[in-house]
C-alpha atoms as a PDB file:
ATOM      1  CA  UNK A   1     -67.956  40.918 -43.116  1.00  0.00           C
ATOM      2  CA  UNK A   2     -66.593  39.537 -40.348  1.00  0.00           C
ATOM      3  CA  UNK A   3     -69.721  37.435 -39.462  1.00  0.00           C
ATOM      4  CA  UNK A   4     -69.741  36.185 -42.426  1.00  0.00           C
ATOM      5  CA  UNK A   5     -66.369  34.806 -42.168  1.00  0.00           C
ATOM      6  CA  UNK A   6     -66.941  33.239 -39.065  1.00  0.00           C
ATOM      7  CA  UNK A   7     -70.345  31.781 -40.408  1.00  0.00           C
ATOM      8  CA  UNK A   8     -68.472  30.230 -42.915  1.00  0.00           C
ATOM      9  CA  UNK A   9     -65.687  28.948 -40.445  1.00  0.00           C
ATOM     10  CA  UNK A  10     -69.045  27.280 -38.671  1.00  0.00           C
ATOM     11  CA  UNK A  11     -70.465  25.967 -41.498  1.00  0.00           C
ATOM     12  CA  UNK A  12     -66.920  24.902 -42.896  1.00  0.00           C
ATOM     13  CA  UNK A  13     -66.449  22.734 -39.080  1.00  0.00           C
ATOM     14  CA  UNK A  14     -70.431  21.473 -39.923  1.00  0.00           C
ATOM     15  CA  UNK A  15     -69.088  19.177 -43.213  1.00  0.00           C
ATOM     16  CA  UNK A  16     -65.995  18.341 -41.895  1.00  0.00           C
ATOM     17  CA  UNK A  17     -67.901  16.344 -38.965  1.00  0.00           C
ATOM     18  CA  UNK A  18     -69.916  14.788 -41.575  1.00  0.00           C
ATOM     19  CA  UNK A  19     -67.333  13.606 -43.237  1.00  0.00           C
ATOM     20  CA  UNK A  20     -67.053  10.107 -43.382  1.00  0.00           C
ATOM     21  CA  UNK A  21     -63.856   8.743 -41.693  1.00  0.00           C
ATOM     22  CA  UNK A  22     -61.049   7.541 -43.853  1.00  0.00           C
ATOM     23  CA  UNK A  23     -59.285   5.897 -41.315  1.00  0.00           C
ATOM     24  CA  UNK A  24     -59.298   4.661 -37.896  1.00  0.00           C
ATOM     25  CA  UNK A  25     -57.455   6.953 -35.594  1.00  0.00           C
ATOM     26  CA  UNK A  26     -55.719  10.306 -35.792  1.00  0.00           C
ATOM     27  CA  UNK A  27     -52.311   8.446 -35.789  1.00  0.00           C
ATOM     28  CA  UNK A  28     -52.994   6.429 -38.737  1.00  0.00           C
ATOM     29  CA  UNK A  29     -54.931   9.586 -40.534  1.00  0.00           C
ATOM     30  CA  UNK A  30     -51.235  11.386 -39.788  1.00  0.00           C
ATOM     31  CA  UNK A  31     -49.492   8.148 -41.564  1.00  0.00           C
ATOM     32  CA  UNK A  32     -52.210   8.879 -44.531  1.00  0.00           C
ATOM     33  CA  UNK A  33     -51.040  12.573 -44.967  1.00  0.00           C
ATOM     34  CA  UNK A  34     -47.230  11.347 -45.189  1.00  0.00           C
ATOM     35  CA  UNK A  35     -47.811   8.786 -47.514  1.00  0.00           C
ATOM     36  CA  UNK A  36     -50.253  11.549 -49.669  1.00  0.00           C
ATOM     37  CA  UNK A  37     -47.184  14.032 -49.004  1.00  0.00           C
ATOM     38  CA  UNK A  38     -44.888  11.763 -50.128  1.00  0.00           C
ATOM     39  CA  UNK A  39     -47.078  10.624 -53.209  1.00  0.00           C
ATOM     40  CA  UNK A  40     -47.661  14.304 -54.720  1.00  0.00           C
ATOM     41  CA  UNK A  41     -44.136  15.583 -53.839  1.00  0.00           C
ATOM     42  CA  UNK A  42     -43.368  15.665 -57.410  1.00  0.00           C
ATOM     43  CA  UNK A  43     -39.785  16.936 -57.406  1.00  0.00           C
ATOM     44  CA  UNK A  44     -38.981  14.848 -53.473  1.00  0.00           C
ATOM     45  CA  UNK A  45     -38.039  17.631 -51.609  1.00  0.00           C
ATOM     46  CA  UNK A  46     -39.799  17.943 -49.052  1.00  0.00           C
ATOM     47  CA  UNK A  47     -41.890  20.742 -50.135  1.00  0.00           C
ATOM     48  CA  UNK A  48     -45.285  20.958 -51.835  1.00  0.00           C
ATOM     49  CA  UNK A  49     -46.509  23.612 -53.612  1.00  0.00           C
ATOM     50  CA  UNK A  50     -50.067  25.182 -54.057  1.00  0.00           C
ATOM     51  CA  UNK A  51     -51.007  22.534 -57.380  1.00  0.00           C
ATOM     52  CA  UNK A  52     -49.263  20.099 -55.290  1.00  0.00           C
ATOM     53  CA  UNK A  53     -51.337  21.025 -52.240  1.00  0.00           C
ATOM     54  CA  UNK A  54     -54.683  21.697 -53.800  1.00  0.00           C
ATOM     55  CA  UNK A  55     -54.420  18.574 -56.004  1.00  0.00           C
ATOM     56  CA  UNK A  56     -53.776  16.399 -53.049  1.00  0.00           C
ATOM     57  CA  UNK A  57     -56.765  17.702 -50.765  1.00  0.00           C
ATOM     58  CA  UNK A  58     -59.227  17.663 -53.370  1.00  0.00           C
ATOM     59  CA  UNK A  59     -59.026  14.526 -55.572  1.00  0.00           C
ATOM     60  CA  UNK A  60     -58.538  12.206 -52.520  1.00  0.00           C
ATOM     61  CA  UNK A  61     -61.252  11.938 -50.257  1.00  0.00           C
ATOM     62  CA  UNK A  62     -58.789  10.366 -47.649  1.00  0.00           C
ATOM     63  CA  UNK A  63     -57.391  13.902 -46.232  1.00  0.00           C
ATOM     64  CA  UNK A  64     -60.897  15.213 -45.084  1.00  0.00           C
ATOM     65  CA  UNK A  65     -60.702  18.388 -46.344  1.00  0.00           C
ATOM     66  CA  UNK A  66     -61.901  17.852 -49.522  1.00  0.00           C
ATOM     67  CA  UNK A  67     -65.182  20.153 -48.343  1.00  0.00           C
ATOM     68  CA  UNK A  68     -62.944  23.116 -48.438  1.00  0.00           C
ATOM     69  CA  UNK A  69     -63.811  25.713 -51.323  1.00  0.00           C
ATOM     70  CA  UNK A  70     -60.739  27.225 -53.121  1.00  0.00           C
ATOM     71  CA  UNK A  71     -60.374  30.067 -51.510  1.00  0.00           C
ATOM     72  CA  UNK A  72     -60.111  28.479 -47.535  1.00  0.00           C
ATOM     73  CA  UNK A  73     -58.024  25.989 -49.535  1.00  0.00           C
ATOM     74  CA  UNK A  74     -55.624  28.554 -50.863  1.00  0.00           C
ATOM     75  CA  UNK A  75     -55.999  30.650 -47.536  1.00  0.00           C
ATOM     76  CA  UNK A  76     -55.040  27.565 -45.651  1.00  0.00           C
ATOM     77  CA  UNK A  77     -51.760  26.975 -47.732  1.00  0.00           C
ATOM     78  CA  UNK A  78     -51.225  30.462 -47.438  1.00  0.00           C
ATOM     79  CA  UNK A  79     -50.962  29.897 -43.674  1.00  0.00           C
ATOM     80  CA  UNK A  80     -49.393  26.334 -43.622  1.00  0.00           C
ATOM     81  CA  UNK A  81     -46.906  27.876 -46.369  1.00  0.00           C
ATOM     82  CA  UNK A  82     -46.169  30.996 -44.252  1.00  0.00           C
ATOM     83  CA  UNK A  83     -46.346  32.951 -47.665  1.00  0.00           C
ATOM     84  CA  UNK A  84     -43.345  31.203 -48.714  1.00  0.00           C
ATOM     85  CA  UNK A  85     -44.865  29.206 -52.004  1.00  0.00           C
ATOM     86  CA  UNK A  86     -43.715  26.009 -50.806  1.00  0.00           C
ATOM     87  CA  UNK A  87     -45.005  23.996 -47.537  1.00  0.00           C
ATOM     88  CA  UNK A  88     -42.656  21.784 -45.752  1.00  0.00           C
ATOM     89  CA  UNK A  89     -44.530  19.175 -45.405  1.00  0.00           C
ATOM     90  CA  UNK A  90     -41.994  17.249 -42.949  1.00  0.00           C
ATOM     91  CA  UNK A  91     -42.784  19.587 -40.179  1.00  0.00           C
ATOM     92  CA  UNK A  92     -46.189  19.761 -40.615  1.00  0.00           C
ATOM     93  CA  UNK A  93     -46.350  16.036 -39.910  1.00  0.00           C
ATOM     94  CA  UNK A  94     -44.583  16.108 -37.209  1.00  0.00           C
ATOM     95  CA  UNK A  95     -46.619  18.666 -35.433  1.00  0.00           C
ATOM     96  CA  UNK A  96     -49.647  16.897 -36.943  1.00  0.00           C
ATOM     97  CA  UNK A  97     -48.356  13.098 -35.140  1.00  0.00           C
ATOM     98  CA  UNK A  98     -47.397  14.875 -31.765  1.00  0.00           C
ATOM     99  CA  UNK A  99     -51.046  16.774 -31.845  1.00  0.00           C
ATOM    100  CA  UNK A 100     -52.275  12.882 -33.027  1.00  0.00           C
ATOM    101  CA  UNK A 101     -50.819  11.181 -29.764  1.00  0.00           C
ATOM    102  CA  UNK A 102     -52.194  13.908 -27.410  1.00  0.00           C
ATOM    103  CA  UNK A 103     -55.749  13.457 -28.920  1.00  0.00           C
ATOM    104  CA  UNK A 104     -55.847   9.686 -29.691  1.00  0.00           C
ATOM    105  CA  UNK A 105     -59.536   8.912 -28.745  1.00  0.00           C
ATOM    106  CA  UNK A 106     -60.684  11.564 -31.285  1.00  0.00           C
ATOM    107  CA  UNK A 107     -62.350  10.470 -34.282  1.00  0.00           C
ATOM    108  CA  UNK A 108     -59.992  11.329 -37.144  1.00  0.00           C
ATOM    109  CA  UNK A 109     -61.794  13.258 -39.359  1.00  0.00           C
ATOM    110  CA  UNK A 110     -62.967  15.748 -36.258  1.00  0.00           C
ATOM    111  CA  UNK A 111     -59.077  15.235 -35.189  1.00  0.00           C
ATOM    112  CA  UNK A 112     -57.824  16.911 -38.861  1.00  0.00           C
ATOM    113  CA  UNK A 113     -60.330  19.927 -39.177  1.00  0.00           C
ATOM    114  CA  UNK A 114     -59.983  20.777 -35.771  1.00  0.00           C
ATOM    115  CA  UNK A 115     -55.661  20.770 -35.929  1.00  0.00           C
ATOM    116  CA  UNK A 116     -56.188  22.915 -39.706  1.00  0.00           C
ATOM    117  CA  UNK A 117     -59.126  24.868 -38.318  1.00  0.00           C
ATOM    118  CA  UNK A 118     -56.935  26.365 -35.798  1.00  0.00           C
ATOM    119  CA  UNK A 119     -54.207  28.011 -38.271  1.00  0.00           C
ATOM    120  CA  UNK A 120     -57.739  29.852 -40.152  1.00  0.00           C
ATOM    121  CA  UNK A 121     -59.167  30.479 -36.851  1.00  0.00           C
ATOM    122  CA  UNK A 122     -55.603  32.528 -35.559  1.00  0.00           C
ATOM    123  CA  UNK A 123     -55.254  33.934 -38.981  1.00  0.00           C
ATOM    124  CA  UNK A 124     -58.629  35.217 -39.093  1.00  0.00           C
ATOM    125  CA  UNK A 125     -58.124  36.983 -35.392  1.00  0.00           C
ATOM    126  CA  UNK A 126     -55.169  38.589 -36.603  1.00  0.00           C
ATOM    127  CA  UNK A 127     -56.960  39.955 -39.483  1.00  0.00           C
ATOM    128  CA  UNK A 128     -59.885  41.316 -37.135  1.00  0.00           C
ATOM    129  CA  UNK A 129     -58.333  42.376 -34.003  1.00  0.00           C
ATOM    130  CA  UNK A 130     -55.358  42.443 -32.021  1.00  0.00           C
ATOM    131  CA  UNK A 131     -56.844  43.039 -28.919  1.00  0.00           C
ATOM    132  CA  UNK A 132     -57.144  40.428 -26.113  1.00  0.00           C
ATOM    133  CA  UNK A 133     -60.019  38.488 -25.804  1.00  0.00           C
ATOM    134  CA  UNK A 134     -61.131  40.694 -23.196  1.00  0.00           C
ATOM    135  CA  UNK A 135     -61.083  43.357 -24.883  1.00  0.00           C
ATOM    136  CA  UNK A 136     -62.782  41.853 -27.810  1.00  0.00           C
ATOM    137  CA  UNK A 137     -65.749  40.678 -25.476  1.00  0.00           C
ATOM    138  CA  UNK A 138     -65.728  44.437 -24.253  1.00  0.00           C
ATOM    139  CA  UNK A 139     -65.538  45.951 -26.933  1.00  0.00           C
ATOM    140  CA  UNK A 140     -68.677  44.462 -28.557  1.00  0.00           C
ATOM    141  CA  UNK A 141     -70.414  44.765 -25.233  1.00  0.00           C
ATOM    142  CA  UNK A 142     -69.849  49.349 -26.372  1.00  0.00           C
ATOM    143  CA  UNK A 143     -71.411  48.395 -29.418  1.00  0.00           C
ATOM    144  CA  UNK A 144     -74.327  46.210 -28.188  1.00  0.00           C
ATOM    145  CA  UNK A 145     -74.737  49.318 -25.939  1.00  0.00           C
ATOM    146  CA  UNK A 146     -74.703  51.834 -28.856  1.00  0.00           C
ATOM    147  CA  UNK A 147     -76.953  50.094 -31.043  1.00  0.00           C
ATOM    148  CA  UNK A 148     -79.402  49.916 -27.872  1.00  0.00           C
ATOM    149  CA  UNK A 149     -80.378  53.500 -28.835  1.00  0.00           C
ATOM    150  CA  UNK A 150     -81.743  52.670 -32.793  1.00  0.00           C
ATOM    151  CA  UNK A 151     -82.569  49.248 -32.989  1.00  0.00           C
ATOM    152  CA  UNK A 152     -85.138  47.239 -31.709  1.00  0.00           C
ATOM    153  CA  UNK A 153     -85.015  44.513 -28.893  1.00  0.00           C
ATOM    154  CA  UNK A 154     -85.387  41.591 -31.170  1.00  0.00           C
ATOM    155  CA  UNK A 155     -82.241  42.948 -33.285  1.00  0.00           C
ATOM    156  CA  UNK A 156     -79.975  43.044 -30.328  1.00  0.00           C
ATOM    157  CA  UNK A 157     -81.099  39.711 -28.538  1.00  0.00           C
ATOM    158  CA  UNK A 158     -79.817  38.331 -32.455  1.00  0.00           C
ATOM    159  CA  UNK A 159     -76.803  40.287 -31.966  1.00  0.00           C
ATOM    160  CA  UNK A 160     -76.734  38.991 -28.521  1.00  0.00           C
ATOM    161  CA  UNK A 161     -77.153  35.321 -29.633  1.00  0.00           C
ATOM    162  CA  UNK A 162     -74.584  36.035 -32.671  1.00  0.00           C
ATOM    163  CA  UNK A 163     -72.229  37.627 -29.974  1.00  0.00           C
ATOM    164  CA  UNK A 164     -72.415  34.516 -27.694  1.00  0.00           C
ATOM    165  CA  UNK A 165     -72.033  32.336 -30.474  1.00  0.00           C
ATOM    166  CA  UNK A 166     -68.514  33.716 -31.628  1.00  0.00           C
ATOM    167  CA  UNK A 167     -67.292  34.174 -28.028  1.00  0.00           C
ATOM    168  CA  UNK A 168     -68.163  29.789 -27.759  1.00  0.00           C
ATOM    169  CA  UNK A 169     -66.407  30.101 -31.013  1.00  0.00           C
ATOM    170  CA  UNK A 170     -63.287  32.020 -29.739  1.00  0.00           C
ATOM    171  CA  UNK A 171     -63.371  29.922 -26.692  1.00  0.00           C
ATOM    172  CA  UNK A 172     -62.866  26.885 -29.095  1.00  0.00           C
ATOM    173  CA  UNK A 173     -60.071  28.757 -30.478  1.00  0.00           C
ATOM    174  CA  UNK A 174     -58.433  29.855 -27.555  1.00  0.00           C
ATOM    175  CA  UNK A 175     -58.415  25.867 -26.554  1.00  0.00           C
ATOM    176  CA  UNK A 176     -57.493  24.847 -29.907  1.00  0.00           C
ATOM    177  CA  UNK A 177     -54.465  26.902 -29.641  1.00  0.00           C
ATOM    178  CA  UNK A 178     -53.637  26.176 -25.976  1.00  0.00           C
ATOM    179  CA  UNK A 179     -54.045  22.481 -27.471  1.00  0.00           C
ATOM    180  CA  UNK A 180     -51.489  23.081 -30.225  1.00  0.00           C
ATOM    181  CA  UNK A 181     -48.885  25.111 -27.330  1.00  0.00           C
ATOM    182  CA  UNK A 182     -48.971  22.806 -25.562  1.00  0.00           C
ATOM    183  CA  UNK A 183     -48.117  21.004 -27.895  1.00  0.00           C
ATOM    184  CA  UNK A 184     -45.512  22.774 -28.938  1.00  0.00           C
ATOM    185  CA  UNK A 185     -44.499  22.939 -25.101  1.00  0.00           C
ATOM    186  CA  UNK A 186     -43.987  19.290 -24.998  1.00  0.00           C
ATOM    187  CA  UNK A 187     -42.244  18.551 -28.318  1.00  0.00           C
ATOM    188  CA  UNK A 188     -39.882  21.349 -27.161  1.00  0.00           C
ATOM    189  CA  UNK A 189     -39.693  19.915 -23.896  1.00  0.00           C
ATOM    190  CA  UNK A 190     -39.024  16.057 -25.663  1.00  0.00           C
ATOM    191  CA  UNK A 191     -36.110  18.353 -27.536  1.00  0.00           C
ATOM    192  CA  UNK A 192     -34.948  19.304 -24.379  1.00  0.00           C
ATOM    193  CA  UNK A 193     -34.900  16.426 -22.702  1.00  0.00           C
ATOM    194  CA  UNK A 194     -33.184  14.495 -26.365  1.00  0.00           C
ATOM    195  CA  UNK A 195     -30.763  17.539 -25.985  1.00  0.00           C
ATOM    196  CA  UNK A 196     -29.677  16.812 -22.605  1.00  0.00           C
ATOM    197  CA  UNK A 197     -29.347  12.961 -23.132  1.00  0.00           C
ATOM    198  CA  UNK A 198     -27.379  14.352 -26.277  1.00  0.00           C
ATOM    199  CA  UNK A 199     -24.964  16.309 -24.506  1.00  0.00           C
ATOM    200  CA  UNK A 200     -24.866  14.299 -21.907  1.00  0.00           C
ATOM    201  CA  UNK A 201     -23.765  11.391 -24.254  1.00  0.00           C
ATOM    202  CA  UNK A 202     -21.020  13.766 -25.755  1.00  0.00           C
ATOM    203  CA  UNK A 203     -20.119  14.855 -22.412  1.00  0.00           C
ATOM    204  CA  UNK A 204     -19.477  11.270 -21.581  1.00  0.00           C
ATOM    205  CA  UNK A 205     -17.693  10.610 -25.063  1.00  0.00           C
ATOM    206  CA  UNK A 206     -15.329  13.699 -23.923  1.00  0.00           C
ATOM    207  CA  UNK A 207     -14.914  12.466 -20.849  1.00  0.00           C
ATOM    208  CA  UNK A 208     -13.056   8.829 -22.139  1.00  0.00           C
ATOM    209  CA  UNK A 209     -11.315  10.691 -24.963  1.00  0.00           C
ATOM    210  CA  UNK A 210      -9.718  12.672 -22.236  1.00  0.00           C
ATOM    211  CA  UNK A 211      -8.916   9.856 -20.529  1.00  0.00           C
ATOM    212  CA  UNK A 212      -7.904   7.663 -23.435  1.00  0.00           C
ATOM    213  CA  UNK A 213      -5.776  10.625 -24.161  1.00  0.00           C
ATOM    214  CA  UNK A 214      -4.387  10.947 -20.831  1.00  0.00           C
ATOM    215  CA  UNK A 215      -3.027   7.165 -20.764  1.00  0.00           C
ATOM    216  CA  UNK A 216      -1.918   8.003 -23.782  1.00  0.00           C
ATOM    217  CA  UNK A 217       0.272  10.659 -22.702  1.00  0.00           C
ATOM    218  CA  UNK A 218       1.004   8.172 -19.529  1.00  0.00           C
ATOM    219  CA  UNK A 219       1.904   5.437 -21.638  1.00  0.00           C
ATOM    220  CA  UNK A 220       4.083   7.753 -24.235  1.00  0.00           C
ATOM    221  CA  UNK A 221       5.646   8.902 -20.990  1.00  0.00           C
ATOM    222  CA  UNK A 222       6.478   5.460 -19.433  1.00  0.00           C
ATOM    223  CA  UNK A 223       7.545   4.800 -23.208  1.00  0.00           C
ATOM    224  CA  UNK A 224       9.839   7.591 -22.919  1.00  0.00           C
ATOM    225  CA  UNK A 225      11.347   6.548 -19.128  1.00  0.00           C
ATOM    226  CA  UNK A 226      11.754   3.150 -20.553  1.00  0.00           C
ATOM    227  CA  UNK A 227      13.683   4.164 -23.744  1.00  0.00           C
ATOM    228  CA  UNK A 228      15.884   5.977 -21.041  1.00  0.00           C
ATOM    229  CA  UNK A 229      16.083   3.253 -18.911  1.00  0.00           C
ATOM    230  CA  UNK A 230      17.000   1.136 -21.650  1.00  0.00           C
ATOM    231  CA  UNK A 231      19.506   3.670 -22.743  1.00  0.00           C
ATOM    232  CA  UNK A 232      21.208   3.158 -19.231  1.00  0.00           C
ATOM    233  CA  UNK A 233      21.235  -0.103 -19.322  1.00  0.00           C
ATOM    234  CA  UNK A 234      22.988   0.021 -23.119  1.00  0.00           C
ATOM    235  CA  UNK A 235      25.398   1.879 -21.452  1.00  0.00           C
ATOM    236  CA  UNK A 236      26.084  -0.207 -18.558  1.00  0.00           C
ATOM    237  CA  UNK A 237      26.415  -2.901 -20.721  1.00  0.00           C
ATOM    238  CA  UNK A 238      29.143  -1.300 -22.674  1.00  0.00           C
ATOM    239  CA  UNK A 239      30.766  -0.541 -19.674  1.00  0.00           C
ATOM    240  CA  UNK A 240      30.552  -4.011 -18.489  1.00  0.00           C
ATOM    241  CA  UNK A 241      32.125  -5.058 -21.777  1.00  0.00           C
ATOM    242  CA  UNK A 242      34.780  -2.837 -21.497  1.00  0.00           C
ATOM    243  CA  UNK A 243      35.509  -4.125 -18.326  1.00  0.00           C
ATOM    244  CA  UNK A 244      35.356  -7.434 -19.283  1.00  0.00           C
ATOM    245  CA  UNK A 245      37.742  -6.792 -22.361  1.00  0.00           C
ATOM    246  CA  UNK A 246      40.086  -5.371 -19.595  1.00  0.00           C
ATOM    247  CA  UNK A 247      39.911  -8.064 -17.272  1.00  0.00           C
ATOM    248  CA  UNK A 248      40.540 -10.561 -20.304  1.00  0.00           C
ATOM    249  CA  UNK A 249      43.665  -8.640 -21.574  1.00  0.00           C
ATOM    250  CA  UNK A 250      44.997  -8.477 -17.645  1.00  0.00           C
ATOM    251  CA  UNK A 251      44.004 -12.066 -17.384  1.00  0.00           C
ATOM    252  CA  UNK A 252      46.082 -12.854 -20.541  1.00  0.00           C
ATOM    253  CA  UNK A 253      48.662 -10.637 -19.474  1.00  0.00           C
ATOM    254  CA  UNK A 254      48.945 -12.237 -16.229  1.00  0.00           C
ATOM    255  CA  UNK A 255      48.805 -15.894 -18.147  1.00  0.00           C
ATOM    256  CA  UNK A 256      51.614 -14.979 -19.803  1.00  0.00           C
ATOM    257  CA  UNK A 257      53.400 -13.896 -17.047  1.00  0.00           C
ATOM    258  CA  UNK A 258      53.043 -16.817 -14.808  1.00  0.00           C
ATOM    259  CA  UNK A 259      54.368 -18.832 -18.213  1.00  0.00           C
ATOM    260  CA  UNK A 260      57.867 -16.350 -18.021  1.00  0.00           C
ATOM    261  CA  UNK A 261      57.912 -17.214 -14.464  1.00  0.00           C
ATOM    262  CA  UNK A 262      57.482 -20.578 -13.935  1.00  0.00           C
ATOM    263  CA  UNK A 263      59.805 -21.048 -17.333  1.00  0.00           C
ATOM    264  CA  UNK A 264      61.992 -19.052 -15.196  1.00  0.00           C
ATOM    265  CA  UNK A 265      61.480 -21.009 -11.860  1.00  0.00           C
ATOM    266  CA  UNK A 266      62.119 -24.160 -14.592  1.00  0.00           C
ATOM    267  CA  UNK A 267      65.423 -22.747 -15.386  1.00  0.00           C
ATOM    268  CA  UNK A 268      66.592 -21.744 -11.765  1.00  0.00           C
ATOM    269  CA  UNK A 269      66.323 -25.737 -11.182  1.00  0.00           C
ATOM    270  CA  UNK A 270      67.896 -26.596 -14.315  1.00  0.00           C
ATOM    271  CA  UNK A 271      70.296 -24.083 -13.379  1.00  0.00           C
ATOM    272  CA  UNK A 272      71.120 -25.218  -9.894  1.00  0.00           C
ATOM    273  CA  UNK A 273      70.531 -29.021 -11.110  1.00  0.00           C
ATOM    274  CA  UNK A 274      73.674 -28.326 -13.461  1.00  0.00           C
ATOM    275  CA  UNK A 275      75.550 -26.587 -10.702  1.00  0.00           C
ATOM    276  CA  UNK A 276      75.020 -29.457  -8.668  1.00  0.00           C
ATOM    277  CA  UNK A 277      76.317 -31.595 -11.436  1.00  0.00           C
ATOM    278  CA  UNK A 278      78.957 -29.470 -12.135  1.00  0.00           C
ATOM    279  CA  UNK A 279      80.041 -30.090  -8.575  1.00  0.00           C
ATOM    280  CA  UNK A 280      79.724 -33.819  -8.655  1.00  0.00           C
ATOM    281  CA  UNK A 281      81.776 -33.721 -12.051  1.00  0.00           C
ATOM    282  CA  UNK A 282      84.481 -31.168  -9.763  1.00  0.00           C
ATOM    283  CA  UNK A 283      84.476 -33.996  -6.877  1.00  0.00           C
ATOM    284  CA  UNK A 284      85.007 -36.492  -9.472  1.00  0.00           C
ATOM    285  CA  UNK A 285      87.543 -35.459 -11.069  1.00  0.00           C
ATOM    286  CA  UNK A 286      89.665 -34.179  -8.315  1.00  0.00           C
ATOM    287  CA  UNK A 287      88.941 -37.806  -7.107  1.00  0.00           C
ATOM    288  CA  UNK A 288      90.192 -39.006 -10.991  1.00  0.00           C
ATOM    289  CA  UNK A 289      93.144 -36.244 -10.465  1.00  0.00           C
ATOM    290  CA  UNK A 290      94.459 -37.541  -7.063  1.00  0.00           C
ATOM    291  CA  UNK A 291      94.021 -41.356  -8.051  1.00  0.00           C
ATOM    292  CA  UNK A 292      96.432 -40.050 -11.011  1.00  0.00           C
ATOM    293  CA  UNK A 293      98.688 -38.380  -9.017  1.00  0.00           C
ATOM    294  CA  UNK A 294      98.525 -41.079  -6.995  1.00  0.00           C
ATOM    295  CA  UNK A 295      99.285 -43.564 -10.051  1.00  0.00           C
ATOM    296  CA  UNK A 296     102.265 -40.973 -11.218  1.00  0.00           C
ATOM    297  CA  UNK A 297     103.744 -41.497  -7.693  1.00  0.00           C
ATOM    298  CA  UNK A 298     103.283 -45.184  -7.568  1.00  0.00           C
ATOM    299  CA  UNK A 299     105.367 -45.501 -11.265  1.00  0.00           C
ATOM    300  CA  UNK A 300     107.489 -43.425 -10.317  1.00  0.00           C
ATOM    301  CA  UNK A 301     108.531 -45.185  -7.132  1.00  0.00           C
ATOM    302  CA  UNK A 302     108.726 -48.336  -8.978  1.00  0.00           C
ATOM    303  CA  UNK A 303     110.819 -46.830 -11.890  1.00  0.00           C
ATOM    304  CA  UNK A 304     113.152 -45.870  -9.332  1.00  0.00           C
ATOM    305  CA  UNK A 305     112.924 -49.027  -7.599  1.00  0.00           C
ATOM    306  CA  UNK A 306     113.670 -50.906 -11.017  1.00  0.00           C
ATOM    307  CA  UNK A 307     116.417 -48.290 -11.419  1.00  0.00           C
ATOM    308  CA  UNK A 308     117.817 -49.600  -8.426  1.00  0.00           C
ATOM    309  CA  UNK A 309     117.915 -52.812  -9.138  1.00  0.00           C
END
């Protein structure tokens, strides 16, 4: 049974290379399988299921895998699907564009079998062993050696040949897989390295809003010893006004004052002008009293004199 499922792997690999090629390169054969994807995504979610899937594979001749019967078509949604119902078909073409750009010089046809060959190919190794491949090779090697004993030389240089055959085979496997890890290896390292330049964006984003914030902070501070400084200066202000209110009222005070005293020096000189006057008037009229006097004695004289007479 399980020759006969690798014979029909092998003959399976023999049409797909005679294919004819739908398109140029394996990049634009990827660009076909969106655009297909895309096309028979009836609901547009991203996910295709097995009508979907076998519709698409079988009435265009532009996927190359028309050649597959239904049951490796089913078996290879299966595997694609993961036993899910649905395939995403998103990541499939992204693993099928970064497998596309590694193998860019293969013709396209041989570049889709060989990518959809390998899922059968590991799914039919987990069915038949889970030993190692050398363990595999040594374990057939016991049962070339047992078979030694009732059958003929021709039958085991057939088995031989068969033998040899699937361990090429396997090796094709094993290469096809280390193709698709490594594969794997690099988109994961091109995550990686989109991850670092990621957080090192964020990192850098972090780094200003921190600082950003920080000025703010400064500036709300400076803000703050400005408001206080401008307080202060409110208050001196005041003060000054105060002051200055003060010095007007002693300045008014004072005005008035020097009016009370220089009215007062004014009446001091009035004062001692009228004294002065006063005296004057005194001198004059003793002056007026002795010329009287003077007068009374003079008539009198001459009354007596005329009495005399």
């Amino acid at each position: 049974m399980q020759a006969e499922d690798e014979d029909n792997t092998v003959d399976n690999d023999q049409k797909v290379t005679s294919t004819g090629d739908a398109t140029d390169n394996p990049l634009r054969m990827v660009e076909k399988f969106d655009e297909l994807f895309t096309q028979y995504d009836k609901n547009h979610d991203g996910l295709i299921d097995y009508d979907e899937w076998n519709e698409m594979i079988h009435l265009s001749d532009e996927t190359a895998l028309s050649h597959l019967s239904d049951n490796d078509a089913h078996m290879l949604f299966t595997i694609l699907s993961k036993q899910s119902g649905f395939v995403r078909y998103p990541e499939l073409v992204e693993e099928l564009t970064l497998a596309a750009q590694q193998n860019s010089t293969m013709p396209a046809n041989e570049f889709i079998n060989s990518f959809f060959a390998r899922f059968m190919a590991l799914q039919q190794t987990r069915h038949r062993s889970t030993y190692s491949p050398m363990n595999l090779g040594l374990s057939r090697l016991n049962t070339s050696s047992r078979l030694l004993e009732t059958e003929s030389v021709e039958t085991l240089q057939k088995k031989y040949e068969g033998l040899k055959q699937q361990w090429k085979e396997k090796e094709m496997e094993w290469k096809e897989e280390k193709i698709g890890l490594e594969t794997q290896i690099k988109r994961f390292e091109l995550e990686n390295e989109q991850l670092k330049t990621y957080n090192e964006e964020v990192e850098n984003e972090l780094k200003k809003w921190k600082e950003m914030e920080m000025e703010h902070y400064a500036q709300k501070e400076d803000k703050n010893v400005m408001k206080e400084q401008l307080f202060e200066m409110e208050d001196d202000i005041r003060r000054f006004y105060e002051d200055l209110e003060r010095a007007n009222t002693m300045n008014l005070h004072l005005k008035q004052q020097r009016i009370l005293q220089n009215e007062k020096q004014d009446f001091i000189q009035d004062l001692k002008l009228a004294e002065m006057k006063l005296q004057m008037t005194q001198i004059k009229f003793d002056e007026m009293c002795d010329k009287h006097r003077s007068a009374l004695l003079q008539i009198e004289e001459m009354e007596q004199l005329h009495k005399q007479q």
